[in-house]
Structures are given as C-alpha cells and as structure tokens.
N, C-alpha and C. Protein backbone atom coordinates (compact mmCIF):
# COMPACT_ATOMS: atom_id res chain seq x y z
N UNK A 1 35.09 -23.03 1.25
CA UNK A 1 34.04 -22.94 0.27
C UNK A 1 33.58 -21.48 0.16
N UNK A 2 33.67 -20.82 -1.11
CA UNK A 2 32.96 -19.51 -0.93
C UNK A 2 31.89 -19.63 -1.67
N UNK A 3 30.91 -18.52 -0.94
CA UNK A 3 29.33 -18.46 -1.45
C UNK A 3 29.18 -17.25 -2.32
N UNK A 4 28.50 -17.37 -3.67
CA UNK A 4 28.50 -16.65 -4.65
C UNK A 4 27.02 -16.28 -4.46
N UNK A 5 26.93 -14.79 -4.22
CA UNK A 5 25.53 -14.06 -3.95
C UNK A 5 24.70 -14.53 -5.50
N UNK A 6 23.90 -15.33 -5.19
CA UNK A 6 22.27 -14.87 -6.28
C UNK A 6 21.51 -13.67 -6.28
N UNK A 7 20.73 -13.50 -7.15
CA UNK A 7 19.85 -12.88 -7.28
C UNK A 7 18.79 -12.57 -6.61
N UNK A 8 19.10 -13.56 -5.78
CA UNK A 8 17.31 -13.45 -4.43
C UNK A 8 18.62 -13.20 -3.14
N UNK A 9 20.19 -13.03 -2.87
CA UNK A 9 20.43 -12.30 -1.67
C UNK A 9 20.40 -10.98 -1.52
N UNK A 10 19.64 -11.33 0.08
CA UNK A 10 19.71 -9.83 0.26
C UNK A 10 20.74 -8.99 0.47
N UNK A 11 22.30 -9.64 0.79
CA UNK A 11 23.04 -9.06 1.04
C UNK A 11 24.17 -8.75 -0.33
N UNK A 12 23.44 -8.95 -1.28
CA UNK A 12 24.15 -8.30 -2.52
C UNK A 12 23.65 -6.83 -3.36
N UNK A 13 24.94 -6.08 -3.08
CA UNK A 13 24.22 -4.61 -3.77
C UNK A 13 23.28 -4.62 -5.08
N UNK A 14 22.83 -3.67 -4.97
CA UNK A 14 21.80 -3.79 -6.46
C UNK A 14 22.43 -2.00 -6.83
N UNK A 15 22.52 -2.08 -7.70
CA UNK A 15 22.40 -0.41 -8.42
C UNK A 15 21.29 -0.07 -8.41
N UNK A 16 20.96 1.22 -7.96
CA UNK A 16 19.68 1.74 -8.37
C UNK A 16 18.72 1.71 -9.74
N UNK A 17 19.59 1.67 -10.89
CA UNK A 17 19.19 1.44 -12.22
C UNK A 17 18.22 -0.10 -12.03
N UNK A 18 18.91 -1.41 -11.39
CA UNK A 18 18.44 -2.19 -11.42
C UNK A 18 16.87 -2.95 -10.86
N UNK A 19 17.01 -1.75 -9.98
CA UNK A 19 15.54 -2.06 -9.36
C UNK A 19 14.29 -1.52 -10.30
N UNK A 20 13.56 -2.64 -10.53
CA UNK A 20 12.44 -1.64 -11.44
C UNK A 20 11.12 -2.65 -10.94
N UNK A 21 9.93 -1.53 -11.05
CA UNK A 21 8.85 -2.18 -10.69
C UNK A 21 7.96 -3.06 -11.87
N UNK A 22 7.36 -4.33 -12.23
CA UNK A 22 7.62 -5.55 -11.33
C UNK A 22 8.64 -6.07 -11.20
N UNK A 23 8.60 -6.92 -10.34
CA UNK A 23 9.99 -7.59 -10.22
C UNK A 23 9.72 -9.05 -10.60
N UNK A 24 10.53 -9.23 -11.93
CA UNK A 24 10.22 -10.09 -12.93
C UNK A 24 10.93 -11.09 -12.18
N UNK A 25 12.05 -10.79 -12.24
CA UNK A 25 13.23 -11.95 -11.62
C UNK A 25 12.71 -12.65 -10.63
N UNK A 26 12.17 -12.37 -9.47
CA UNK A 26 11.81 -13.32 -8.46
C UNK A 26 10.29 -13.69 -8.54
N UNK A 27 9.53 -12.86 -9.21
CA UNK A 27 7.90 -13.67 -8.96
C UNK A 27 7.73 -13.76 -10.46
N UNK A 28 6.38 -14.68 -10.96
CA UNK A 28 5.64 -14.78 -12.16
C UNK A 28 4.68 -14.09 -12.45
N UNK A 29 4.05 -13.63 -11.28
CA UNK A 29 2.84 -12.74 -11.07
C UNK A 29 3.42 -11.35 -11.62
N UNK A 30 2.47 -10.38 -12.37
CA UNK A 30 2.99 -9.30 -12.87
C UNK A 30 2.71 -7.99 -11.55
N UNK A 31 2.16 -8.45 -10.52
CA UNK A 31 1.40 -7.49 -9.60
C UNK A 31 2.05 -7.48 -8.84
N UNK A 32 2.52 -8.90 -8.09
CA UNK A 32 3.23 -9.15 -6.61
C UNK A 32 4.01 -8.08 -5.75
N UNK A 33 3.25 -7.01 -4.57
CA UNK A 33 3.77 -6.85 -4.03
C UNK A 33 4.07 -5.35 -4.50
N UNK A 34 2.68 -5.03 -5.29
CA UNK A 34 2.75 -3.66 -5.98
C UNK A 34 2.46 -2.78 -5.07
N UNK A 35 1.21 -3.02 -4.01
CA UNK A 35 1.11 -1.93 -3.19
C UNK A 35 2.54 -1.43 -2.53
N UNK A 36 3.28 -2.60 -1.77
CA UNK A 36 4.75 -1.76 -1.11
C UNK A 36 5.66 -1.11 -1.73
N UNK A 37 5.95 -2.09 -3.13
CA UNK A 37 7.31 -1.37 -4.05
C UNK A 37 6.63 -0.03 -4.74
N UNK A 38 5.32 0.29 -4.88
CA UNK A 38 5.36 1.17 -5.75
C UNK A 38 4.91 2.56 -4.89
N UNK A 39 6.23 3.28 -4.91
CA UNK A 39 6.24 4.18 -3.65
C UNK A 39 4.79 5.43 -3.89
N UNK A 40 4.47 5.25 -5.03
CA UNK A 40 2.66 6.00 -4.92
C UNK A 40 1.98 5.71 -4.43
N UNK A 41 2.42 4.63 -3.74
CA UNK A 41 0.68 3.91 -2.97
C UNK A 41 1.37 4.11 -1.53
N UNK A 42 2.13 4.55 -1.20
CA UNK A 42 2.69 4.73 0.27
C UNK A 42 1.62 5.77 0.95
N UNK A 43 1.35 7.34 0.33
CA UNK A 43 0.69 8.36 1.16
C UNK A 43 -0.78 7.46 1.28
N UNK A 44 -1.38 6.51 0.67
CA UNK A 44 -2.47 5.75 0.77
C UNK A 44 -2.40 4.75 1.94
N UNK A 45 -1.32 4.27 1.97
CA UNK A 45 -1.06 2.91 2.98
C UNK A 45 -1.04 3.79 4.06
N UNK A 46 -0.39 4.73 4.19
CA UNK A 46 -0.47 5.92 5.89
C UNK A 46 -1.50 6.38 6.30
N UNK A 47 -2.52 7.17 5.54
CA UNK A 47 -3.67 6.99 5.42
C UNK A 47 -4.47 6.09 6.60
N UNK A 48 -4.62 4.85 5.14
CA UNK A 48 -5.10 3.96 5.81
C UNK A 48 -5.01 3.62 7.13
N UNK A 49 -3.97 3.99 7.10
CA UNK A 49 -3.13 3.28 9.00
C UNK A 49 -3.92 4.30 9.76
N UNK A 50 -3.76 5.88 9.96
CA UNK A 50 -3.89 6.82 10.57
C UNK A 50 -5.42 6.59 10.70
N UNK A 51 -5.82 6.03 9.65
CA UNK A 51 -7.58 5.85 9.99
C UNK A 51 -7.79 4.96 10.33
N UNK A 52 -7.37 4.06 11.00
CA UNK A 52 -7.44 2.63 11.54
C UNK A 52 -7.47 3.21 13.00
N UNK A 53 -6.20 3.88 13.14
CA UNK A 53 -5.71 4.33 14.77
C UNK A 53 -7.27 5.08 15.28
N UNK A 54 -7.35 6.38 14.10
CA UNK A 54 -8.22 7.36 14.44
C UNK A 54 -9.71 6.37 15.05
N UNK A 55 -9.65 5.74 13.95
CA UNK A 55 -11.27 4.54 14.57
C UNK A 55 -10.82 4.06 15.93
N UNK A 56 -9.69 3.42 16.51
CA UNK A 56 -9.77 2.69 17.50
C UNK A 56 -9.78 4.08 18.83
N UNK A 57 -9.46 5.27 18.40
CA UNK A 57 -9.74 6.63 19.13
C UNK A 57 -10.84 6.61 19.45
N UNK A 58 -11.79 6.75 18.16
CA UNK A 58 -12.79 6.99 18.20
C UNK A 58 -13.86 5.83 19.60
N UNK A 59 -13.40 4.88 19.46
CA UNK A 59 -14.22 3.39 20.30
C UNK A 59 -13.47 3.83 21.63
N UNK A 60 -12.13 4.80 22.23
CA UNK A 60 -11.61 4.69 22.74
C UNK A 60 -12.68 5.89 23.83
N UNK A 61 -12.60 6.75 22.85
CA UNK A 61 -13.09 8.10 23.36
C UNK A 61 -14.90 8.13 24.00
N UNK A 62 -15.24 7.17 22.95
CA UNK A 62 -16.69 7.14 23.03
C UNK A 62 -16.92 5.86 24.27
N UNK A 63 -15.91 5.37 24.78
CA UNK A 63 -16.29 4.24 25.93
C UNK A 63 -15.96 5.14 27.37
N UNK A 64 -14.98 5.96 27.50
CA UNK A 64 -14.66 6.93 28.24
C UNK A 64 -15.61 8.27 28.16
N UNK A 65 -16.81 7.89 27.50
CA UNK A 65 -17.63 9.24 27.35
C UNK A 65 -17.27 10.72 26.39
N UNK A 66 -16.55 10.80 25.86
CA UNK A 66 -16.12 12.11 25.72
C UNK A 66 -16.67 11.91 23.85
N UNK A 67 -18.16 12.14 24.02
CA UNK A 67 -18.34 12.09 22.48
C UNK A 67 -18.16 13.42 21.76
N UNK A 68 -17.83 14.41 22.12
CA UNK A 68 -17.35 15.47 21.11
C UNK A 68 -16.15 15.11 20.28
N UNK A 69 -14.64 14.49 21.68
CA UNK A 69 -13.80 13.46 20.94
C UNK A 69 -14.17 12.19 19.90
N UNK A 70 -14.96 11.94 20.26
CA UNK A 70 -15.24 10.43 19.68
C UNK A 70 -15.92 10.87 18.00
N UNK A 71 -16.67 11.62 17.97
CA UNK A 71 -17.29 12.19 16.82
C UNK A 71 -16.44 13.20 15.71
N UNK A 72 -15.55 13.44 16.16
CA UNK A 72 -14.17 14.21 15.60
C UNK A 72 -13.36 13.43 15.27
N UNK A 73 -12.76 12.31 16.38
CA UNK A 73 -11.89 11.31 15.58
C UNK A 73 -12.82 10.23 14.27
N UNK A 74 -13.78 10.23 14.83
CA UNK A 74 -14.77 9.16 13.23
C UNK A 74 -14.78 10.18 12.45
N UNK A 75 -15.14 10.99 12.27
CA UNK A 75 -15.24 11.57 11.10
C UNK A 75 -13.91 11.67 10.21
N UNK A 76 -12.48 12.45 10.93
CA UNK A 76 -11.72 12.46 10.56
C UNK A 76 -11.04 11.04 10.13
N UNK A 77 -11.31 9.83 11.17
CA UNK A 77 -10.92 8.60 11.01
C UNK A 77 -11.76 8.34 9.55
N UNK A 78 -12.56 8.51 9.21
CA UNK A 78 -13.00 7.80 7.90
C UNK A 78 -13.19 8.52 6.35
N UNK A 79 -12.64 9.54 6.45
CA UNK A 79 -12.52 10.45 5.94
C UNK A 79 -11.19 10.08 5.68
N UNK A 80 -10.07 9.49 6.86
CA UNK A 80 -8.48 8.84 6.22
C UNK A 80 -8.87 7.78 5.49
N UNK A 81 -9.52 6.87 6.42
CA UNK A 81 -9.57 5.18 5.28
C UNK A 81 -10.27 5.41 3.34
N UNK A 82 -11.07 6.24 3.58
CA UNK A 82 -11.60 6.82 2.28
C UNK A 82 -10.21 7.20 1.28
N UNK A 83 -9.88 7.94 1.38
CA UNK A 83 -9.00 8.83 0.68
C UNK A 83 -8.00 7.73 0.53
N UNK A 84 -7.44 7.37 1.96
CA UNK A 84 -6.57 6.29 1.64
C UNK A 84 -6.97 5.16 0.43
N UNK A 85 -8.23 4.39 0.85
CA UNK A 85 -8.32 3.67 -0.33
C UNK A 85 -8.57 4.18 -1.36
N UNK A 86 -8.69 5.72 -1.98
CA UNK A 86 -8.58 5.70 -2.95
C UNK A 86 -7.80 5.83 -3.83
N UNK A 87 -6.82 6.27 -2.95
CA UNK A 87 -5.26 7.07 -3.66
C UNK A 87 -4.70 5.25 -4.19
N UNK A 88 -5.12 3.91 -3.24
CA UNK A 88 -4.36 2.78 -3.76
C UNK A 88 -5.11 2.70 -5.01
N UNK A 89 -6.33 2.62 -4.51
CA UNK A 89 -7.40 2.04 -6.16
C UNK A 89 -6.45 2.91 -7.41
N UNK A 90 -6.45 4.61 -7.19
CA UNK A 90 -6.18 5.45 -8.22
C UNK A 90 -4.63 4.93 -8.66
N UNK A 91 -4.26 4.69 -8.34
CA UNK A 91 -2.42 4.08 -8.36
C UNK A 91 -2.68 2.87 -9.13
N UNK A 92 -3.67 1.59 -8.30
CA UNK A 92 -3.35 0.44 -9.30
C UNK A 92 -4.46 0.61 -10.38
N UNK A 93 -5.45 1.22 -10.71
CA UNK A 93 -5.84 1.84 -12.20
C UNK A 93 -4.79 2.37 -12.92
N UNK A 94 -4.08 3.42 -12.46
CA UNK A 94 -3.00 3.66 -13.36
C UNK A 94 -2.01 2.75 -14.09
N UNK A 95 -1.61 1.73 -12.77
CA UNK A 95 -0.43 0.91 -13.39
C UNK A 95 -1.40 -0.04 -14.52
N UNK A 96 -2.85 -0.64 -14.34
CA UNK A 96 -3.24 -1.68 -14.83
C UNK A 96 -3.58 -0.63 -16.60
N UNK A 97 -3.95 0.39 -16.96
CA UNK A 97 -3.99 1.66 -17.99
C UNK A 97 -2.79 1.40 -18.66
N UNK A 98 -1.63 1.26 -17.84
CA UNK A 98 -0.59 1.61 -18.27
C UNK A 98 -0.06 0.16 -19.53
N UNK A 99 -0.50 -0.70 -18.69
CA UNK A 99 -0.51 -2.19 -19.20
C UNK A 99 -1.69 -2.77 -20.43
N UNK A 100 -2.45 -1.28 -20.27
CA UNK A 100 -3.65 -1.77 -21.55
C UNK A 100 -4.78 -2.51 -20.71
N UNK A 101 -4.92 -2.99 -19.33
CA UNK A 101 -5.97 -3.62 -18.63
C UNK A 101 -6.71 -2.73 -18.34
N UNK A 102 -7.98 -3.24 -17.80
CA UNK A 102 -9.35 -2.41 -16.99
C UNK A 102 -8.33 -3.31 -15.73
N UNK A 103 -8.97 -2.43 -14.83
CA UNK A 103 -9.01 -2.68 -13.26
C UNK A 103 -9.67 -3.51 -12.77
N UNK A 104 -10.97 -4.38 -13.42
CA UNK A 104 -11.31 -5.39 -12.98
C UNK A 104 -10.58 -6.89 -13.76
N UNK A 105 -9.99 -6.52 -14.48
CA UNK A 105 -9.70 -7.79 -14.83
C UNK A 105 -8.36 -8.59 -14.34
N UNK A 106 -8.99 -10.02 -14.34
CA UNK A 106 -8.08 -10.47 -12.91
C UNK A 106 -6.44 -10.84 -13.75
N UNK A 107 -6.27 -10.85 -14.97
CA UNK A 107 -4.64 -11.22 -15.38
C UNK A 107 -3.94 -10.21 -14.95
N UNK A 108 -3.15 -10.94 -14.09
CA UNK A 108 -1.58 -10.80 -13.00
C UNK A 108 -2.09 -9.94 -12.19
N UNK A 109 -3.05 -10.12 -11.48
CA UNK A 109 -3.74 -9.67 -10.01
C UNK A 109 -2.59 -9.23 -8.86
C-alpha cells in the first residue's frame, strides 16, 4: 500500500513560494497562529521571554539580598515585557490595517 502525502504532512516538501501567511488550507480562522508564523512578532516574543527570566532574577536577587541586582534586573526586566508587548500589539495592528479592521474588532481573532 503506498501513502500519498496530504496537505497537512509534515513530511512533504513545500516550496518556499507556497508558504504564505494565513494559512488558509488548514485553519478557518483568518488569525490562527499569527503571533509564531509571522516572523515580525518574533523580536517581541524574545523580549517577552528575556523579561520573564529578567523578573524571575529580579525575585531571585532580591530573596538573596542583593537589591542593587534586584532593582537593575526589574527595571530592565519590564522595560523587556513592555516593548515586547508592544512590538506584538504594533505587528497585529498592522496585519488587522492591512485587512481594513480596527484592532479591536473580534472577526478572525
């Protein structure tokens, strides 16, 4: 019996041409999965992360006493999550602009 790759395997090449953001073919939703595929929101998602770490520094530093550390990593720690969330917000305003939506409105969230 041989197995004929679909459209949802992963182990079938795609051309680069073929990949495009949304991905109509497998979801209905026009959004699904925009923060990962849409490689502008990546320096935001790192961000975010690096200010997650920096906060748990910060609780790390300040239980071990050393609040000069502890007051350097919060600041800098939230100063990442900031920026981070804004670079996503500024990304999915763009794509929802691009589509003719405001950013609050919930069709294909």
């Amino acid at each position: 019996m041989t197995m004929v790759a679909g459209h949802n395997d992963p182990n079938k090449s795609h051309p680069a041409s073929e990949h495009r953001f949304p991905d109509d073919a497998r979801t209905t939703r026009s959004h699904a999965g925009e923060t990962i595929e849409d490689r502008r929101n990546w320096p935001g998602i790192i961000l975010g992360a690096i200010g997650i770490v920096l906060v748990a520094l910060t609780l790390t530093a300040a239980g071990y006493g050393f609040a000069g550390w502890a007051v350097i990593a919060g600041i800098i720690g939230v100063i990442c999550l900031i920026a981070g969330g804004l670079i996503v917000v500024a990304e999915h305003r763009r794509i929802k602009l691009k589509e003719g939506a405001t950013l609050r409105e919930p069709r294909g969230h």
